[in-house]
N, C-alpha and C. Protein backbone atom coordinates (compact mmCIF):
# COMPACT_ATOMS: atom_id res chain seq x y z
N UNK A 1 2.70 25.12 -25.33
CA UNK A 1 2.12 24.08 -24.49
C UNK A 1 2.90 22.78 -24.73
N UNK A 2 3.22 22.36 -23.50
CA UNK A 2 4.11 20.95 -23.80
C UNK A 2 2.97 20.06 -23.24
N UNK A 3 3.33 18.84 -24.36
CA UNK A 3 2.39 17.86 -23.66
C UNK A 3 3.44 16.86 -22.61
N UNK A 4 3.06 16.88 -21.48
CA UNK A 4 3.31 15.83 -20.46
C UNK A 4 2.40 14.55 -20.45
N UNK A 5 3.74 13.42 -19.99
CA UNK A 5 3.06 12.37 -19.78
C UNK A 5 2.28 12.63 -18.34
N UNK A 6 1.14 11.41 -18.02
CA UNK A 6 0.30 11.22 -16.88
C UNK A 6 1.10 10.92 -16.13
N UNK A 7 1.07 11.24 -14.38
CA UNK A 7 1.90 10.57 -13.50
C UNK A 7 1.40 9.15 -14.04
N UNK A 8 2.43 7.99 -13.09
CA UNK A 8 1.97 7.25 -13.20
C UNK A 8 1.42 6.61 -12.12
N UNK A 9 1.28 7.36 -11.05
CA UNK A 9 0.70 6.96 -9.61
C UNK A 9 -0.37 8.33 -9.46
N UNK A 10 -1.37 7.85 -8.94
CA UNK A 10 -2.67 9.15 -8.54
C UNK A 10 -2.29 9.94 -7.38
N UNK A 11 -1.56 9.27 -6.78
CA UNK A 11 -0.70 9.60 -5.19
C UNK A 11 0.55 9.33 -5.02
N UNK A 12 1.22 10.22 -4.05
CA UNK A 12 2.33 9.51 -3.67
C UNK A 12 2.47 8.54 -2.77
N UNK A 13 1.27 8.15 -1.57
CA UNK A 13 1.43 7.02 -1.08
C UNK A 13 1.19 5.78 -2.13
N UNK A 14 0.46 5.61 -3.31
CA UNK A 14 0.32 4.86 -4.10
C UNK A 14 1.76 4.41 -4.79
N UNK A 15 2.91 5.37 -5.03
CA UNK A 15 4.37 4.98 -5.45
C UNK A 15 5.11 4.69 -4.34
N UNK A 16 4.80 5.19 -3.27
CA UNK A 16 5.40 4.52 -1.90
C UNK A 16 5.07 3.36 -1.83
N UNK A 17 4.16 2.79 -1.60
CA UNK A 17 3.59 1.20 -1.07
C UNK A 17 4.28 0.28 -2.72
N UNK A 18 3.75 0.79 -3.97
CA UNK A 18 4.65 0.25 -4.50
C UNK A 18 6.09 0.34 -4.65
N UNK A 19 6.85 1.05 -4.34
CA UNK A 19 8.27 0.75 -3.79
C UNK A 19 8.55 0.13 -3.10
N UNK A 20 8.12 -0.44 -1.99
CA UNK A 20 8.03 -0.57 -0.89
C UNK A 20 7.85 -2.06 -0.96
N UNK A 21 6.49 -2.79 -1.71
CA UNK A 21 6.74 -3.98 -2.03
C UNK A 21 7.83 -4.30 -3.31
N UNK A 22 7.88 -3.75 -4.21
CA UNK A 22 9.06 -4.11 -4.98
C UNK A 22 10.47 -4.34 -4.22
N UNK A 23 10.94 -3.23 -3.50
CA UNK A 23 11.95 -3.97 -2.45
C UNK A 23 11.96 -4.87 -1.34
N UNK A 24 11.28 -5.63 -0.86
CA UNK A 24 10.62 -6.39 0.18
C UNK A 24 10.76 -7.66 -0.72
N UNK A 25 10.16 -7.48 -2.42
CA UNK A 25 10.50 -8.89 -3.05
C UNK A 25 12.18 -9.18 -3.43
N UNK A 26 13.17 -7.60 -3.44
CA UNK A 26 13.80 -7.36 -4.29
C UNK A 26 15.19 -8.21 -2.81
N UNK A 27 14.70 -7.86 -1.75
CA UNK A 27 15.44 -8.45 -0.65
C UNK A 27 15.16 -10.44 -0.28
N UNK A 28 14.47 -10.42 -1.02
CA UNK A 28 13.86 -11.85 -0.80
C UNK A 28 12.44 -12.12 0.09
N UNK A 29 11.79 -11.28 0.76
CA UNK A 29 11.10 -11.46 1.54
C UNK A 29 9.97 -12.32 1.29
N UNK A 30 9.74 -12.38 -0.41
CA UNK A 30 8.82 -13.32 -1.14
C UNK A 30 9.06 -13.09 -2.53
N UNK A 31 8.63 -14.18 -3.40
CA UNK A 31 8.49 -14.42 -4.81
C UNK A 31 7.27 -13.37 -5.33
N UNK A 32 8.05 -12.93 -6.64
CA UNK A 32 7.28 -12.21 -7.34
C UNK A 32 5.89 -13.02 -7.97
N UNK A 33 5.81 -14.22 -8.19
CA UNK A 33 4.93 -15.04 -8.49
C UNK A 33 4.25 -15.41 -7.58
N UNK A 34 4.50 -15.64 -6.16
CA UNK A 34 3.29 -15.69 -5.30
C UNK A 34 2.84 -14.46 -4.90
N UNK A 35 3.53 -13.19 -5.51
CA UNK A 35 2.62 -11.51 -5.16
C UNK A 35 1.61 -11.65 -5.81
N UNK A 36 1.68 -11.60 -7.09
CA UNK A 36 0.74 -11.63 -8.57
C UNK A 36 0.05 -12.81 -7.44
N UNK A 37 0.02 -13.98 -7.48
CA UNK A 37 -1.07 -14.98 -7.09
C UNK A 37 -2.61 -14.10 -5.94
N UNK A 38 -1.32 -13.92 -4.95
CA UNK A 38 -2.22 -13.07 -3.76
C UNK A 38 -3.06 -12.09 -3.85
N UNK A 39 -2.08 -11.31 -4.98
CA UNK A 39 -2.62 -9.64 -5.51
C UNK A 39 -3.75 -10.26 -6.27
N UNK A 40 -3.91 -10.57 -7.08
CA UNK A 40 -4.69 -11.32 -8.04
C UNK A 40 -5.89 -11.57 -7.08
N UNK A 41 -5.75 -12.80 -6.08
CA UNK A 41 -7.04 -13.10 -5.14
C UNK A 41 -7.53 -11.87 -4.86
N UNK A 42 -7.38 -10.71 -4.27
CA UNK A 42 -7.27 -9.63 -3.06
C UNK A 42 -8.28 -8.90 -4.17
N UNK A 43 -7.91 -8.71 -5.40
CA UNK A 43 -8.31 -7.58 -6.74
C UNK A 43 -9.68 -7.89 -7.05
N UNK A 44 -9.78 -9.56 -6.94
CA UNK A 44 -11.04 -10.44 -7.35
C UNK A 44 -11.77 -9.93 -5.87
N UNK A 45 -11.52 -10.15 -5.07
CA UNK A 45 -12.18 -9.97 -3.81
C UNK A 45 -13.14 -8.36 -3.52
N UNK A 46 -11.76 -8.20 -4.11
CA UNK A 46 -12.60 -6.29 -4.30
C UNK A 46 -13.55 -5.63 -5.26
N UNK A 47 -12.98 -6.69 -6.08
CA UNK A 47 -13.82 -6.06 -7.75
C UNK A 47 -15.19 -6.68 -7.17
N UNK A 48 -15.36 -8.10 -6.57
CA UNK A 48 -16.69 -8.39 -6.62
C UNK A 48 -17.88 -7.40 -6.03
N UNK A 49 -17.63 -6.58 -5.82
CA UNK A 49 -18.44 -5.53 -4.79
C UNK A 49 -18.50 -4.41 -5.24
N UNK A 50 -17.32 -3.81 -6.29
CA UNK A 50 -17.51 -2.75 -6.90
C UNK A 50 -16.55 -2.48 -8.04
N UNK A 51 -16.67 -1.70 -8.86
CA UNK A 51 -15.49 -1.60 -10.06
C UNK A 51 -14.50 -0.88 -9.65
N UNK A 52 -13.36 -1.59 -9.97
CA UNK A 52 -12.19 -0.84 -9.44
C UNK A 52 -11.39 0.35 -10.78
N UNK A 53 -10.54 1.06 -10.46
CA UNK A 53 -10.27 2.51 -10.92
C UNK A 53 -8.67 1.99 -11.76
N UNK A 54 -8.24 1.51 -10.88
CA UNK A 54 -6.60 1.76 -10.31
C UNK A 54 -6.02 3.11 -9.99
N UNK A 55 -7.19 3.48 -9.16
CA UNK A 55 -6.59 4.32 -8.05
C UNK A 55 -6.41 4.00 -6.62
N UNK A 56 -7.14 5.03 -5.79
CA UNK A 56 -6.97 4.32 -4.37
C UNK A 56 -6.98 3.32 -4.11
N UNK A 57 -8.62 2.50 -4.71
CA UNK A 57 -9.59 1.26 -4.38
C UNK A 57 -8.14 0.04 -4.89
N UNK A 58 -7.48 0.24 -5.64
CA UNK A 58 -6.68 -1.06 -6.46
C UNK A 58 -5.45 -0.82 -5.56
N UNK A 59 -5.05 0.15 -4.66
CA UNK A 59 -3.78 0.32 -3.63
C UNK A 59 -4.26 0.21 -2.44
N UNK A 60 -5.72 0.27 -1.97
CA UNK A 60 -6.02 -0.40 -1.04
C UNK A 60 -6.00 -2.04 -0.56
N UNK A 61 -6.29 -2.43 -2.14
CA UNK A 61 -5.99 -3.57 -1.98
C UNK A 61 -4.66 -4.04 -2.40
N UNK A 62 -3.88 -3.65 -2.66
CA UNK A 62 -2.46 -3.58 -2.74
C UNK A 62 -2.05 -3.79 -1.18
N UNK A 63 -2.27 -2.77 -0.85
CA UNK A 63 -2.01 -2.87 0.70
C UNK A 63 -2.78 -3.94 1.76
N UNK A 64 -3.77 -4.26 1.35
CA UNK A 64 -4.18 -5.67 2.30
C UNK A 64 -3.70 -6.66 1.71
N UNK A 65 -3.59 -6.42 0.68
CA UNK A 65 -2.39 -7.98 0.32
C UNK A 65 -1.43 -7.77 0.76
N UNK A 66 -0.40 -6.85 0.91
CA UNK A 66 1.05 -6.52 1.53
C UNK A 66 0.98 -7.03 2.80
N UNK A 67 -0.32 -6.30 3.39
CA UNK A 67 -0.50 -6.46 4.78
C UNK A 67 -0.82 -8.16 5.36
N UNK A 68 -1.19 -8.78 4.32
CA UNK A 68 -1.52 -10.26 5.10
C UNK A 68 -0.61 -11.53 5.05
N UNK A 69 0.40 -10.73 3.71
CA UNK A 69 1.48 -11.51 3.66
C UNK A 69 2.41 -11.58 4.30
N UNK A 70 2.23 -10.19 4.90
CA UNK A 70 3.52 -9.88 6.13
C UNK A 70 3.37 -10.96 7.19
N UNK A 71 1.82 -10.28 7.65
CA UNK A 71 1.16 -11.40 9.00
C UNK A 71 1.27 -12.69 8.66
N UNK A 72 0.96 -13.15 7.41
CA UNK A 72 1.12 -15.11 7.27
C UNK A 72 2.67 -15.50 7.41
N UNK A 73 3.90 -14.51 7.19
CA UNK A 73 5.31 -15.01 7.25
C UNK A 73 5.48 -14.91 8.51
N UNK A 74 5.27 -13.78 9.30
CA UNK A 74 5.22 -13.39 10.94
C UNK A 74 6.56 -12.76 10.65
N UNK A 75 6.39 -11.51 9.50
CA UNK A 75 7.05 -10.38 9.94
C UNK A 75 6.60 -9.35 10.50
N UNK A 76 5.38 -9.08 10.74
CA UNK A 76 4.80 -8.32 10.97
C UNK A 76 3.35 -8.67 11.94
N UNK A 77 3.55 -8.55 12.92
CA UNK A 77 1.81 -8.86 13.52
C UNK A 77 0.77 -7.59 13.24
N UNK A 78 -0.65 -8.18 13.33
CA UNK A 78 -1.88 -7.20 13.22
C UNK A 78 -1.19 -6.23 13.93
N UNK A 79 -1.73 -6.56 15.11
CA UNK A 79 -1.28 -5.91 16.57
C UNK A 79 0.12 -4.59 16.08
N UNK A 80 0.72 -4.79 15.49
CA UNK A 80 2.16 -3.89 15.41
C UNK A 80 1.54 -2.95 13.98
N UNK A 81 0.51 -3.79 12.80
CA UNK A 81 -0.12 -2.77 11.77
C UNK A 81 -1.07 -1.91 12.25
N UNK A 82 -1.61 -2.18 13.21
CA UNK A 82 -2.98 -1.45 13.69
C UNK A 82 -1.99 -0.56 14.50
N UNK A 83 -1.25 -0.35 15.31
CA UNK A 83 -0.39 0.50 15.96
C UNK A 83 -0.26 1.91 15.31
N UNK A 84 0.71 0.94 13.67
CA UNK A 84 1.37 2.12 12.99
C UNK A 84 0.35 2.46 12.17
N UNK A 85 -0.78 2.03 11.87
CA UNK A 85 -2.10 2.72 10.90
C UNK A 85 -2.45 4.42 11.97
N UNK A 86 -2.34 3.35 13.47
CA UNK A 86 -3.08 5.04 14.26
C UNK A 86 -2.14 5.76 14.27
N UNK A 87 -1.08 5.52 15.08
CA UNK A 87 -0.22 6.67 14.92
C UNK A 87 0.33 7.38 13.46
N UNK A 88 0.11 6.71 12.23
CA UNK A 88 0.08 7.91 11.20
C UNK A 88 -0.93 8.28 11.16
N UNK A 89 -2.30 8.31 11.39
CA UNK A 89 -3.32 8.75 11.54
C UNK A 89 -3.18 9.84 12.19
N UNK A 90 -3.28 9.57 13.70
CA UNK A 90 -2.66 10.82 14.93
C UNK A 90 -1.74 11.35 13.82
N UNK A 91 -0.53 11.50 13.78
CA UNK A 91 0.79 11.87 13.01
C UNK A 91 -0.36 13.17 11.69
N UNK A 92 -0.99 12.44 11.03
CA UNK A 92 -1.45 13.18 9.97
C UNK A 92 -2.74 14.15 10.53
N UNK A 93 -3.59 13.68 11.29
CA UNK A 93 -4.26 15.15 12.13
C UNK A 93 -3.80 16.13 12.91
N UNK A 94 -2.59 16.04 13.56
CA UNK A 94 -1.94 16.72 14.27
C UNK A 94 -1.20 17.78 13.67
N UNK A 95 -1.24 17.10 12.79
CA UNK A 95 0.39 18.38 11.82
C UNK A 95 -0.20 19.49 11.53
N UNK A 96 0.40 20.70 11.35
CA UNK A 96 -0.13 21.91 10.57
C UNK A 96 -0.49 21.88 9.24
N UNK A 97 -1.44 22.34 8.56
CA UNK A 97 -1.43 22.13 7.01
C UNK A 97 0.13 22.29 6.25
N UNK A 98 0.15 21.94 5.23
CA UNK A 98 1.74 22.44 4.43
C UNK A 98 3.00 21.91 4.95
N UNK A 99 2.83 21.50 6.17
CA UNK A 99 4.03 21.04 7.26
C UNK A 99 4.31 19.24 6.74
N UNK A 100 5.53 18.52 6.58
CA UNK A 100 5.49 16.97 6.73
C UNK A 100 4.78 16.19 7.63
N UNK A 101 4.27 15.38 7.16
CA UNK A 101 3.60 14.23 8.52
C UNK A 101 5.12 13.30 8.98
N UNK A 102 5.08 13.35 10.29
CA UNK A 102 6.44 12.68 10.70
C UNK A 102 5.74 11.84 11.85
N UNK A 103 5.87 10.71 12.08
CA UNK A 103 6.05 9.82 13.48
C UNK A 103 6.55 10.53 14.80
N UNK A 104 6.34 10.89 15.96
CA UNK A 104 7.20 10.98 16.48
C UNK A 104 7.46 9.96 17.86
């Protein structure tokens, strides 16, 4: 029996979204010190209502912070996130089990 370390993500969309902002800061798109600031608000916002894991609940809010920072620079409008939320949605009911979820 070998002992393995724990992933360190519960998911793989959870190491996606964090990749995802790490390069977004890593291109300049924002300061690592105003992430932590935002992330920070977003965590408080969430915790007040329930205890968080750092699983989904702490990458959900990962992701509405990603998501509002985009909209406050105007790289990104609602309008264009709500788009791509449904169509991976559609995208992920549609597929066969076992098969990739792809955009098309």
């Amino acid at each position: 029996m070998t002992d393995r370390p724990e992933p360190a993500f519960e998911a793989p969309w959870h190491a996606q979204l964090f990749a995802l902002t790490v390069h977004l800061n890593e291109t300049g798109l924002f300061a690592w010190p105003d992430w932590v600031e935002r992330f920070s608000r977003t965590l408080k916002a969430h915790g007040a209502s329930a205890e968080l894991n750092g699983g989904d609940d702490y990458f959900h809010a990962w992701l509405d912070t990603l998501e509002a920072l985009l909209v406050e620079q105007g790289t990104a409008s609602t309008q264009t996130l709500t788009a791509l939320k449904q169509a991976w949605e559609e995208a992920y009911l549609t597929t066969p089990h076992g098969a990739p979820v792809q955009l098309r």
